[in-house]
PDB file of N, CA and C in Angstrom:
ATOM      1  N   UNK A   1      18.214 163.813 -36.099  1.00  0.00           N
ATOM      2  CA  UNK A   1      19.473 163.809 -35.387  1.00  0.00           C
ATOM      3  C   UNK A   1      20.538 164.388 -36.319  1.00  0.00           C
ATOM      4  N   UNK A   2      21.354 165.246 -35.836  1.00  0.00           N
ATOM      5  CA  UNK A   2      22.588 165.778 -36.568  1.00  0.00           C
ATOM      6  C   UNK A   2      23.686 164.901 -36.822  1.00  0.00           C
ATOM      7  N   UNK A   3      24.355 165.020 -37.892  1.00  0.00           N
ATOM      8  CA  UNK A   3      25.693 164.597 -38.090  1.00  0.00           C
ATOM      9  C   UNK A   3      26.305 164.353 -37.010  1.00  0.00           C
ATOM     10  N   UNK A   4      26.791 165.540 -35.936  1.00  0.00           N
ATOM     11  CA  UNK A   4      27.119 165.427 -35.111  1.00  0.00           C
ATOM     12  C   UNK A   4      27.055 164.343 -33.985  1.00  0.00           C
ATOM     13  N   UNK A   5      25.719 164.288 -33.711  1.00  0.00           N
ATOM     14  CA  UNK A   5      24.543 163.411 -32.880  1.00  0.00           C
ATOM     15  C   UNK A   5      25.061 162.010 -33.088  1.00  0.00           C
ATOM     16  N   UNK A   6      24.951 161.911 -34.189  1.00  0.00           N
ATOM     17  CA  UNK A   6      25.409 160.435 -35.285  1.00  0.00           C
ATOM     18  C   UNK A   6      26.329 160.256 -35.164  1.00  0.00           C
ATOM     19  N   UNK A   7      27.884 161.395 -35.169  1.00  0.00           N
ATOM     20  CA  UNK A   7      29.148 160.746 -34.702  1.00  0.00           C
ATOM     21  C   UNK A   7      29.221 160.510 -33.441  1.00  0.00           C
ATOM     22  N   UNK A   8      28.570 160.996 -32.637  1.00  0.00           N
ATOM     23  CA  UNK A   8      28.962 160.543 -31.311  1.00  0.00           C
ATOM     24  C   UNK A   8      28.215 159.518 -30.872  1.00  0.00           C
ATOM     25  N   UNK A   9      27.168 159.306 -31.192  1.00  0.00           N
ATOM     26  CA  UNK A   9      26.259 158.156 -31.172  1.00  0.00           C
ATOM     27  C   UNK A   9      27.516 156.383 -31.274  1.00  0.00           C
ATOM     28  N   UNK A  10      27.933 157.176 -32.512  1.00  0.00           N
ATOM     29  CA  UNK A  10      28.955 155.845 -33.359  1.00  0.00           C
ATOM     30  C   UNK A  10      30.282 155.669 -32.262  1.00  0.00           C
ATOM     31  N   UNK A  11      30.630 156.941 -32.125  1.00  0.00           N
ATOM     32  CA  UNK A  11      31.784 157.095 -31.190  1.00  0.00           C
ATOM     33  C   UNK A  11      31.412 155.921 -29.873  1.00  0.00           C
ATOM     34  N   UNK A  12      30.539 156.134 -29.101  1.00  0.00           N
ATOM     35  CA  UNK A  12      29.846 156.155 -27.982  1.00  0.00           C
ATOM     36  C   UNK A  12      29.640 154.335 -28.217  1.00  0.00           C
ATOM     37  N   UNK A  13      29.132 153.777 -29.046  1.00  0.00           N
ATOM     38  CA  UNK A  13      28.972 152.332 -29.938  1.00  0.00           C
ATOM     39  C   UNK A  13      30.761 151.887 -29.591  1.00  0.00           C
ATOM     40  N   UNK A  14      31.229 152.374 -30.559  1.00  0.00           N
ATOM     41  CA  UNK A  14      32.500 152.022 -30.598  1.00  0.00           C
ATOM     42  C   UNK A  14      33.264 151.641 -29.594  1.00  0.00           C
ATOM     43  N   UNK A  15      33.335 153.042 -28.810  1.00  0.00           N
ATOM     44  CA  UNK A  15      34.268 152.754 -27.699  1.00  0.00           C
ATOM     45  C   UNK A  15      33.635 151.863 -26.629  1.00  0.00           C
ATOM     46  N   UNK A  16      32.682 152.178 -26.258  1.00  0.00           N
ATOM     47  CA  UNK A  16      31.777 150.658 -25.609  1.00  0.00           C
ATOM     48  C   UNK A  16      32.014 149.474 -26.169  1.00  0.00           C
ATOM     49  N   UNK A  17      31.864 149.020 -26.979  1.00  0.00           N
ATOM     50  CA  UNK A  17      32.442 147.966 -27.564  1.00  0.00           C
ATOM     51  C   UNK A  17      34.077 147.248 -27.323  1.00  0.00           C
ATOM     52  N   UNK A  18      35.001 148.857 -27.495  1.00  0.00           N
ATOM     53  CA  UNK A  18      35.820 148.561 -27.384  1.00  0.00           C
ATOM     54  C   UNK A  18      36.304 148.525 -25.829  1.00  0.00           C
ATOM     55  N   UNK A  19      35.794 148.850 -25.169  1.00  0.00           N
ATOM     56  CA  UNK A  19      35.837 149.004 -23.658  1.00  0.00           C
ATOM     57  C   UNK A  19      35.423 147.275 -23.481  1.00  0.00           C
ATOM     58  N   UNK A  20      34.257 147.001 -23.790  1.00  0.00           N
ATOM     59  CA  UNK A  20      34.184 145.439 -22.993  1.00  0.00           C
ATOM     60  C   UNK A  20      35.287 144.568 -24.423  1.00  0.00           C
ATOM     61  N   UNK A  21      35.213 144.843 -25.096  1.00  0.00           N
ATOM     62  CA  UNK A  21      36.995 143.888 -25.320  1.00  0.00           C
ATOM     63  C   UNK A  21      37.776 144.298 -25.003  1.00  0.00           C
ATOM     64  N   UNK A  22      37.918 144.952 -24.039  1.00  0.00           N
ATOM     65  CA  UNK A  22      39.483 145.097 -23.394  1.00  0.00           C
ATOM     66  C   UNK A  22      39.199 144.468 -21.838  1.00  0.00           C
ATOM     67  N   UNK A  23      38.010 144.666 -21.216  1.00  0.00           N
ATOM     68  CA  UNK A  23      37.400 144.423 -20.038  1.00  0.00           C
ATOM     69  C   UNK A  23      37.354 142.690 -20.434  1.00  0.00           C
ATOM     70  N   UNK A  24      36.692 142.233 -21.604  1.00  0.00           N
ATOM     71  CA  UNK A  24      36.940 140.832 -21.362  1.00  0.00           C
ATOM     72  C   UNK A  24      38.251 140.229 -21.477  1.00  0.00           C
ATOM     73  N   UNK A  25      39.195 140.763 -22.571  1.00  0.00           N
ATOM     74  CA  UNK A  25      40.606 140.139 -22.699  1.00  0.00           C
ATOM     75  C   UNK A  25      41.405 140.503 -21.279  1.00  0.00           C
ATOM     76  N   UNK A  26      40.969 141.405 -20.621  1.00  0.00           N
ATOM     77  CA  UNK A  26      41.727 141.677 -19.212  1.00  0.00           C
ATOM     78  C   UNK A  26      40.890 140.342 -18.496  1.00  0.00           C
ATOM     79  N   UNK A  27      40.010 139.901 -18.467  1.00  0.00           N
ATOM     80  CA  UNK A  27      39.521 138.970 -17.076  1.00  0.00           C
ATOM     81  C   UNK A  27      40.164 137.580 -17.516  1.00  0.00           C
ATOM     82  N   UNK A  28      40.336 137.656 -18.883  1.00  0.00           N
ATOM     83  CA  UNK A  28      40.652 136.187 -19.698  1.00  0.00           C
ATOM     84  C   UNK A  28      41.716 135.859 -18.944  1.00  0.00           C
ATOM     85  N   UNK A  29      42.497 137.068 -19.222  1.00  0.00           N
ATOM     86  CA  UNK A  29      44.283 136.880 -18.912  1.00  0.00           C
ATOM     87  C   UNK A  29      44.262 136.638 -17.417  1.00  0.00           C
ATOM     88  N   UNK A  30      43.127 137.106 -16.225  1.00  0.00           N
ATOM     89  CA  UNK A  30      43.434 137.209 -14.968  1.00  0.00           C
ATOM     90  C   UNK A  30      43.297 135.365 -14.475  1.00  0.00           C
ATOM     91  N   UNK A  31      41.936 134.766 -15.488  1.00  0.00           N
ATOM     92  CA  UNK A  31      41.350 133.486 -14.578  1.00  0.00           C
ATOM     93  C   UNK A  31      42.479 132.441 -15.689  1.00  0.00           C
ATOM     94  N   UNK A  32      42.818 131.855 -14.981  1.00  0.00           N
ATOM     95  CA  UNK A  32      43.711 130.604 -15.175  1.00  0.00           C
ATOM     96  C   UNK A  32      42.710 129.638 -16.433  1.00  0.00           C
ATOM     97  N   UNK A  33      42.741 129.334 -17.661  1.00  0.00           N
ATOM     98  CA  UNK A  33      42.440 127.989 -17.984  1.00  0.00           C
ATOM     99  C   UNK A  33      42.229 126.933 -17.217  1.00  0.00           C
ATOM    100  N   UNK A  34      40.865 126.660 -17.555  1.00  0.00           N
ATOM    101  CA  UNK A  34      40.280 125.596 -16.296  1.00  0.00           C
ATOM    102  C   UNK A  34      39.485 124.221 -17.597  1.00  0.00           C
ATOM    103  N   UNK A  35      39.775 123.203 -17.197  1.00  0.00           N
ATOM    104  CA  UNK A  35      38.938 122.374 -17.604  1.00  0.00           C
ATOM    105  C   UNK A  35      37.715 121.294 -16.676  1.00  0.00           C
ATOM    106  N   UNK A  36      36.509 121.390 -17.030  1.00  0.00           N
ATOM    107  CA  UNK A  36      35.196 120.938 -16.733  1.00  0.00           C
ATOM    108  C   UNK A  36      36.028 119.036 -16.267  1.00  0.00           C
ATOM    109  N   UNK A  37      35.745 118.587 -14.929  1.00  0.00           N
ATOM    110  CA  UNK A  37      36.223 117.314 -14.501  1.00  0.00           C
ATOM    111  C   UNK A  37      35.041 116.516 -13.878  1.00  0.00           C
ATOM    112  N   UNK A  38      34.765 115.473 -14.369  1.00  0.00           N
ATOM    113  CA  UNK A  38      33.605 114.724 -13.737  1.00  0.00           C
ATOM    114  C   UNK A  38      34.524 112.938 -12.573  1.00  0.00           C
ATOM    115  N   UNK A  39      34.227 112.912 -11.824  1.00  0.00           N
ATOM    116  CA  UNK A  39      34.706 111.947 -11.617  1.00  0.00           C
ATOM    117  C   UNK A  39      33.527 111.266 -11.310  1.00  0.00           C
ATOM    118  N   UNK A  40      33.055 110.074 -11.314  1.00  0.00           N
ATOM    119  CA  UNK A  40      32.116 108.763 -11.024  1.00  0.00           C
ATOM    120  C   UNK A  40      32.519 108.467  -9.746  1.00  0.00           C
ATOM    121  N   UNK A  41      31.837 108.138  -8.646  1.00  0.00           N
ATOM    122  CA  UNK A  41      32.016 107.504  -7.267  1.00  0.00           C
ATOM    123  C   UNK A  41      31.935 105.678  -7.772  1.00  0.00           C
ATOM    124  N   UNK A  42      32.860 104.865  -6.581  1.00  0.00           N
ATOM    125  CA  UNK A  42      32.959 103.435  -6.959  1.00  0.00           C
ATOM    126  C   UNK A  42      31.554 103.056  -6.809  1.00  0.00           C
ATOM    127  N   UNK A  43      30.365 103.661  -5.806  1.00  0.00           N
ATOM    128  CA  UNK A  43      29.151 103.521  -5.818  1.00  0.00           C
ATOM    129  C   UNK A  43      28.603 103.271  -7.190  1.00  0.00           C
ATOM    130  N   UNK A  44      28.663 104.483  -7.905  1.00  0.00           N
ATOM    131  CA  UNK A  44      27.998 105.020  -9.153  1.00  0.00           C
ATOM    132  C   UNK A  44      28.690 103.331 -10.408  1.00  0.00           C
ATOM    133  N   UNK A  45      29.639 103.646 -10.213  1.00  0.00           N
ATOM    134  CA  UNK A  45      30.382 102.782 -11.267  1.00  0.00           C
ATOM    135  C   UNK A  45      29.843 101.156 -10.802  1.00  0.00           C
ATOM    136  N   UNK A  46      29.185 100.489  -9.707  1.00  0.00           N
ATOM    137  CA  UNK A  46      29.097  99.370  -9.446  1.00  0.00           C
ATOM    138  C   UNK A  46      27.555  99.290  -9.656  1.00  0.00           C
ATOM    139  N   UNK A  47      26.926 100.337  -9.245  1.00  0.00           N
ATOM    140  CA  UNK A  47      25.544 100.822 -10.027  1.00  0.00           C
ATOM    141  C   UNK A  47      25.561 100.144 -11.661  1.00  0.00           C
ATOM    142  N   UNK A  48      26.354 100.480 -12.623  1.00  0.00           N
ATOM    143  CA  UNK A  48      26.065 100.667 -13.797  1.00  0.00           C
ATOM    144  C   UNK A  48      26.719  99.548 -13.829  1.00  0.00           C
ATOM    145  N   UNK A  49      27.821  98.422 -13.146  1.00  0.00           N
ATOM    146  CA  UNK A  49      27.986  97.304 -13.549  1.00  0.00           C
ATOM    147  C   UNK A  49      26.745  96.577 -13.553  1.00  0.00           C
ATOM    148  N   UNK A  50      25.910  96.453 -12.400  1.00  0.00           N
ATOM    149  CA  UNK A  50      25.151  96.207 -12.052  1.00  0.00           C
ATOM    150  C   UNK A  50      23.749  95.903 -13.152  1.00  0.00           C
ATOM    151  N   UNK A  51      23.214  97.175 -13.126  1.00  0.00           N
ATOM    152  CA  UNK A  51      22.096  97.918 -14.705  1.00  0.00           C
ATOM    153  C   UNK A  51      22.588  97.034 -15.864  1.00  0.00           C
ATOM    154  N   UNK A  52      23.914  96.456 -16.344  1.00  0.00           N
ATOM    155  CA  UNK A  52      24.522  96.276 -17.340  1.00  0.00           C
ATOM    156  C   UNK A  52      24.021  94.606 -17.339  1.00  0.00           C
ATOM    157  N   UNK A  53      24.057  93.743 -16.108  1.00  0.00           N
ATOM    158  CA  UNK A  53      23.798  92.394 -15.766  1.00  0.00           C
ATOM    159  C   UNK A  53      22.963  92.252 -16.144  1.00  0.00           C
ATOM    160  N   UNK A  54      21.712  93.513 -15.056  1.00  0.00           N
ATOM    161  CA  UNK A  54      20.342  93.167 -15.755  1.00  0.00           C
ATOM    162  C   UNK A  54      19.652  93.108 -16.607  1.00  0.00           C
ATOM    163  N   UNK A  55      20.466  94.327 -17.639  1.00  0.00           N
ATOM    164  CA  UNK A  55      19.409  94.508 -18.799  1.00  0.00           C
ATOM    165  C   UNK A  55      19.743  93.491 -19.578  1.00  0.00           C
ATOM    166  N   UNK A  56      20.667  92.306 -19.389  1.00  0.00           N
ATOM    167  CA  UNK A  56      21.153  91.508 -20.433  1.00  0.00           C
ATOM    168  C   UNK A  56      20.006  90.302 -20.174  1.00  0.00           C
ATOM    169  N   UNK A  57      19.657  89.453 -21.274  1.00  0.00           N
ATOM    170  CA  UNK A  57      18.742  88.665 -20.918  1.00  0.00           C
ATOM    171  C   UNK A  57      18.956  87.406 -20.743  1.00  0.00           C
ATOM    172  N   UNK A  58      18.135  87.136 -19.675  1.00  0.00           N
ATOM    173  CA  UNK A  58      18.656  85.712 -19.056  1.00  0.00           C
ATOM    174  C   UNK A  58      18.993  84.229 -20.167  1.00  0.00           C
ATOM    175  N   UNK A  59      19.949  83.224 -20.298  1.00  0.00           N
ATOM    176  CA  UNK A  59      20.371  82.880 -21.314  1.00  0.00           C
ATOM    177  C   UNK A  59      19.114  82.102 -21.696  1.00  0.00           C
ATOM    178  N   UNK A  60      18.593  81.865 -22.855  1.00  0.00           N
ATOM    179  CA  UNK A  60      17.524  81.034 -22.847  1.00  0.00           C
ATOM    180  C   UNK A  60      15.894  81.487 -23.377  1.00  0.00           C
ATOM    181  N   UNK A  61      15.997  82.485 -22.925  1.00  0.00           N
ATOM    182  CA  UNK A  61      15.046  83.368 -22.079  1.00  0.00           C
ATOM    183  C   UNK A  61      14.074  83.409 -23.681  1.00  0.00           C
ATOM    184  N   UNK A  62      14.891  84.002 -24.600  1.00  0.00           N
ATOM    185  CA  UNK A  62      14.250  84.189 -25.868  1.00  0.00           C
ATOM    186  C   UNK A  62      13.538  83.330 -26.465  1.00  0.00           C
ATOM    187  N   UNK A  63      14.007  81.919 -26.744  1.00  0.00           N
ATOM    188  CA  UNK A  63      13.685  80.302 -26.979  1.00  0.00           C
ATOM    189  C   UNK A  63      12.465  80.519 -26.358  1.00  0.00           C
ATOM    190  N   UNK A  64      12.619  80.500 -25.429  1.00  0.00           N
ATOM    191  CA  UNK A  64      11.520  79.621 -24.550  1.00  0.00           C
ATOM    192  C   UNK A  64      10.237  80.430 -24.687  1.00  0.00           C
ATOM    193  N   UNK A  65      10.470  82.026 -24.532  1.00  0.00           N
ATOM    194  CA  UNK A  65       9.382  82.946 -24.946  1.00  0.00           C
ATOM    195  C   UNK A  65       8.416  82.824 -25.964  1.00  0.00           C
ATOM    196  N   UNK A  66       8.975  82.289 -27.288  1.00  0.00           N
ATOM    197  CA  UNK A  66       9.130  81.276 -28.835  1.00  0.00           C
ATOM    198  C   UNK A  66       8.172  80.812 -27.841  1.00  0.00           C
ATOM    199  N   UNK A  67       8.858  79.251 -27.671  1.00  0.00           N
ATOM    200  CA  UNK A  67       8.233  78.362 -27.103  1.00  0.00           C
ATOM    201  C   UNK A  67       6.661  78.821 -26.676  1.00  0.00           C
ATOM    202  N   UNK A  68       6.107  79.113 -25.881  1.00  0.00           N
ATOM    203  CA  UNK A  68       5.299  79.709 -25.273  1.00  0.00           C
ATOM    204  C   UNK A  68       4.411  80.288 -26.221  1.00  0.00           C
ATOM    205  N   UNK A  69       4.604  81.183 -26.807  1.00  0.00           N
ATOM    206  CA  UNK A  69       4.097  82.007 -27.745  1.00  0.00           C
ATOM    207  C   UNK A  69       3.440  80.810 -29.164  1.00  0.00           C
ATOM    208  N   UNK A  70       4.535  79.828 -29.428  1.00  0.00           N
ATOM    209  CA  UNK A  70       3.869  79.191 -30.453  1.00  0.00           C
ATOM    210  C   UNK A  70       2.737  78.139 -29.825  1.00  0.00           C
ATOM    211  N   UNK A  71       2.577  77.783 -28.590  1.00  0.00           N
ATOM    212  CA  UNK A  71       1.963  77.297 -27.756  1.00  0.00           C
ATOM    213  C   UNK A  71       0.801  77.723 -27.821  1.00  0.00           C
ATOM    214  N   UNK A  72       0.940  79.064 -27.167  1.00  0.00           N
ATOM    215  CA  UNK A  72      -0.548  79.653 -27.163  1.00  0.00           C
ATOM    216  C   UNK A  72      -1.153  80.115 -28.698  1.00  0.00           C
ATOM    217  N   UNK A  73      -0.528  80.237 -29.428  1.00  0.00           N
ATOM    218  CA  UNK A  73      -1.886  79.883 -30.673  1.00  0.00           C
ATOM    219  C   UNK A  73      -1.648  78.887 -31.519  1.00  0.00           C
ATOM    220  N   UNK A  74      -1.157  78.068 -31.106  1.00  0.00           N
ATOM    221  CA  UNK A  74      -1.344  76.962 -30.944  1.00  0.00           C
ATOM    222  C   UNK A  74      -2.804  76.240 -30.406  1.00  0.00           C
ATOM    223  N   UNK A  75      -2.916  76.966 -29.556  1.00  0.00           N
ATOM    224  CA  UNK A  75      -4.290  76.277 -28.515  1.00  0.00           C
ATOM    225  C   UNK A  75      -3.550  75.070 -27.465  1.00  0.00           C
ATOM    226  N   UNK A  76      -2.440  75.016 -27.906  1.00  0.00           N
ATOM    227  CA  UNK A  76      -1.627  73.726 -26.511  1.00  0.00           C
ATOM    228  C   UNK A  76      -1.052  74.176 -25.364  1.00  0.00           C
ATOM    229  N   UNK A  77      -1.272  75.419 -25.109  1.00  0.00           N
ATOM    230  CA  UNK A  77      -0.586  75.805 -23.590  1.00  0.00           C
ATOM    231  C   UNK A  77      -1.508  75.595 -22.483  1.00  0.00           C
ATOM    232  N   UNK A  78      -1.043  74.710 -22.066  1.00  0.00           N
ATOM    233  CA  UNK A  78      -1.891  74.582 -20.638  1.00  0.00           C
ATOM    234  C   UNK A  78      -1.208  75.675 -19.354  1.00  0.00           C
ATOM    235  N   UNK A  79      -1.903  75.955 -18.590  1.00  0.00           N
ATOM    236  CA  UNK A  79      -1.523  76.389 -17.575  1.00  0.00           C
ATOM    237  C   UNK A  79      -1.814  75.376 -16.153  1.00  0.00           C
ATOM    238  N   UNK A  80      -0.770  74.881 -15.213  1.00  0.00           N
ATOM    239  CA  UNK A  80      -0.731  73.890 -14.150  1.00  0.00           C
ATOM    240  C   UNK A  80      -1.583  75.102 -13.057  1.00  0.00           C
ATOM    241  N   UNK A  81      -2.334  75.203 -12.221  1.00  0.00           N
ATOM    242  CA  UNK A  81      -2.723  76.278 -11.397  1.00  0.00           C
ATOM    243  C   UNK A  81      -1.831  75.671 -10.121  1.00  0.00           C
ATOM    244  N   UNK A  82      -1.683  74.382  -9.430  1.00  0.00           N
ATOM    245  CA  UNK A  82      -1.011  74.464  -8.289  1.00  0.00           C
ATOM    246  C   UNK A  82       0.345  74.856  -8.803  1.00  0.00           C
ATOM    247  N   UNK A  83       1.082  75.149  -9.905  1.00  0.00           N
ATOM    248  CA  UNK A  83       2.801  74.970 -10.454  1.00  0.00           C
ATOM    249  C   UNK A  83       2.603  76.762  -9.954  1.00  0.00           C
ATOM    250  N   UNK A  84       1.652  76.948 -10.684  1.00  0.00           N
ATOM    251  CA  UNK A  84       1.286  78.869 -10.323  1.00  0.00           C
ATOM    252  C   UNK A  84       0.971  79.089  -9.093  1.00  0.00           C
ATOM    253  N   UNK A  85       0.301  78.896  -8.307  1.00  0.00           N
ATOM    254  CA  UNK A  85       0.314  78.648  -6.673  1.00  0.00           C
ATOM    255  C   UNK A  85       1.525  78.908  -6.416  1.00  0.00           C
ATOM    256  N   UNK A  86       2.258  77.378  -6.576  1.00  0.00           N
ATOM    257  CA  UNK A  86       3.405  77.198  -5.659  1.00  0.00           C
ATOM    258  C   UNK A  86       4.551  78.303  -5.819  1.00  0.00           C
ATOM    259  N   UNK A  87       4.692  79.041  -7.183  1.00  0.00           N
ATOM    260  CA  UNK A  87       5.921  79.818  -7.596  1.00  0.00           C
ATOM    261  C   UNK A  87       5.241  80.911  -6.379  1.00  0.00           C
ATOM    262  N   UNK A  88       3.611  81.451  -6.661  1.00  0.00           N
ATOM    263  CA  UNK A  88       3.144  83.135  -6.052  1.00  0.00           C
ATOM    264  C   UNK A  88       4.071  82.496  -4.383  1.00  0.00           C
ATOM    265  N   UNK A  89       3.238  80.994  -3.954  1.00  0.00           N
ATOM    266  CA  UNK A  89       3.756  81.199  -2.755  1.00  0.00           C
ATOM    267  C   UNK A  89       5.011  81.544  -2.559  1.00  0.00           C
ATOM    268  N   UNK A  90       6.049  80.730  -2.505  1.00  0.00           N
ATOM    269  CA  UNK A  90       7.365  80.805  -2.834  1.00  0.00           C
ATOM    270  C   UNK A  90       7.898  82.148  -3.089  1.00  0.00           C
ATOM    271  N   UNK A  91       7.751  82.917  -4.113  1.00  0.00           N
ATOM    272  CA  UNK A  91       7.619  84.447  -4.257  1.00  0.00           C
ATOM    273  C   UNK A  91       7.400  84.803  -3.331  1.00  0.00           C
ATOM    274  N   UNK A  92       6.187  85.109  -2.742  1.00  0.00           N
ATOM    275  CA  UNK A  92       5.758  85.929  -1.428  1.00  0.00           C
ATOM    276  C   UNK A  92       6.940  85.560  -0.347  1.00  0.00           C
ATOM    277  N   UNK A  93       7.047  84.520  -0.425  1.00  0.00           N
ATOM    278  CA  UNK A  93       7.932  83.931   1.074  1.00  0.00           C
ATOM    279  C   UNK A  93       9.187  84.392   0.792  1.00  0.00           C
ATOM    280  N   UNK A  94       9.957  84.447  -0.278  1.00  0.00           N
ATOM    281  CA  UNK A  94      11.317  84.636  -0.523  1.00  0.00           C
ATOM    282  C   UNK A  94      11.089  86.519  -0.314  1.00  0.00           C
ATOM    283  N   UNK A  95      10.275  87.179  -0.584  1.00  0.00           N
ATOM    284  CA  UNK A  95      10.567  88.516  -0.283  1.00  0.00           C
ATOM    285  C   UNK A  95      10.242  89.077   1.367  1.00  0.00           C
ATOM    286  N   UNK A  96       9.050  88.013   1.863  1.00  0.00           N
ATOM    287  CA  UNK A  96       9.221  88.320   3.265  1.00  0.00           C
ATOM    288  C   UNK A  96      10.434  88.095   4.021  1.00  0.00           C
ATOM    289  N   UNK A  97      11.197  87.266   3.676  1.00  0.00           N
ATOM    290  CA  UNK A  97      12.881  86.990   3.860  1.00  0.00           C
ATOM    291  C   UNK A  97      13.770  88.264   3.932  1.00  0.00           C
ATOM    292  N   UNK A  98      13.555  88.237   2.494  1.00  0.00           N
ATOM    293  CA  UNK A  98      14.733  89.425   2.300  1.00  0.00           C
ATOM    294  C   UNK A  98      14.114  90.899   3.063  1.00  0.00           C
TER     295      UNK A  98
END
């Protein structure tokens, strides 16, 4: 390629270049400054009160887990089978309800 070839090559670089910065600082100036806005629905926000109740653990809950746990190797945890009965029944019945 010639000297020539090469300046216009560069030329050709250049002014392209300089063509889309003028093409972008022209669109800048046309679109207004905008900022990105999220708003949450009272749905969404009673959702996550919600998630926040549950994941907290019921008061107690830890103890007693203890409890249980030192029980079973222990070898002293009994299990009642009608106490287990009565909760499955109970369970079953309270969701055919709802």
């Amino acid at each position: 390629m010639s000297d020539q070839g090469r300046a216009n090559e560069l030329a050709t670089v250049l002014l392209g270049i300089k063509e889309t910065e003028r093409v972008s600082a022209h669109r800048q100036a046309e679109t207004p400054a905008r900022r990105d806005q999220v708003e949450i629905s009272e749905t969404a926000k009673e959702l996550q009160r919600i998630k926040k109740l549950v994941d907290q653990p019921a008061p107690g809950r830890a103890e007693r887990i203890e409890e249980i746990r030192k029980a079973i190797e222990a070898g002293s945890y009994e299990v009642k089978g009608n106490q287990v009965a009565d909760k499955i029944i109970r369970n079953v019945l309270t969701e055919a309800v709802l």
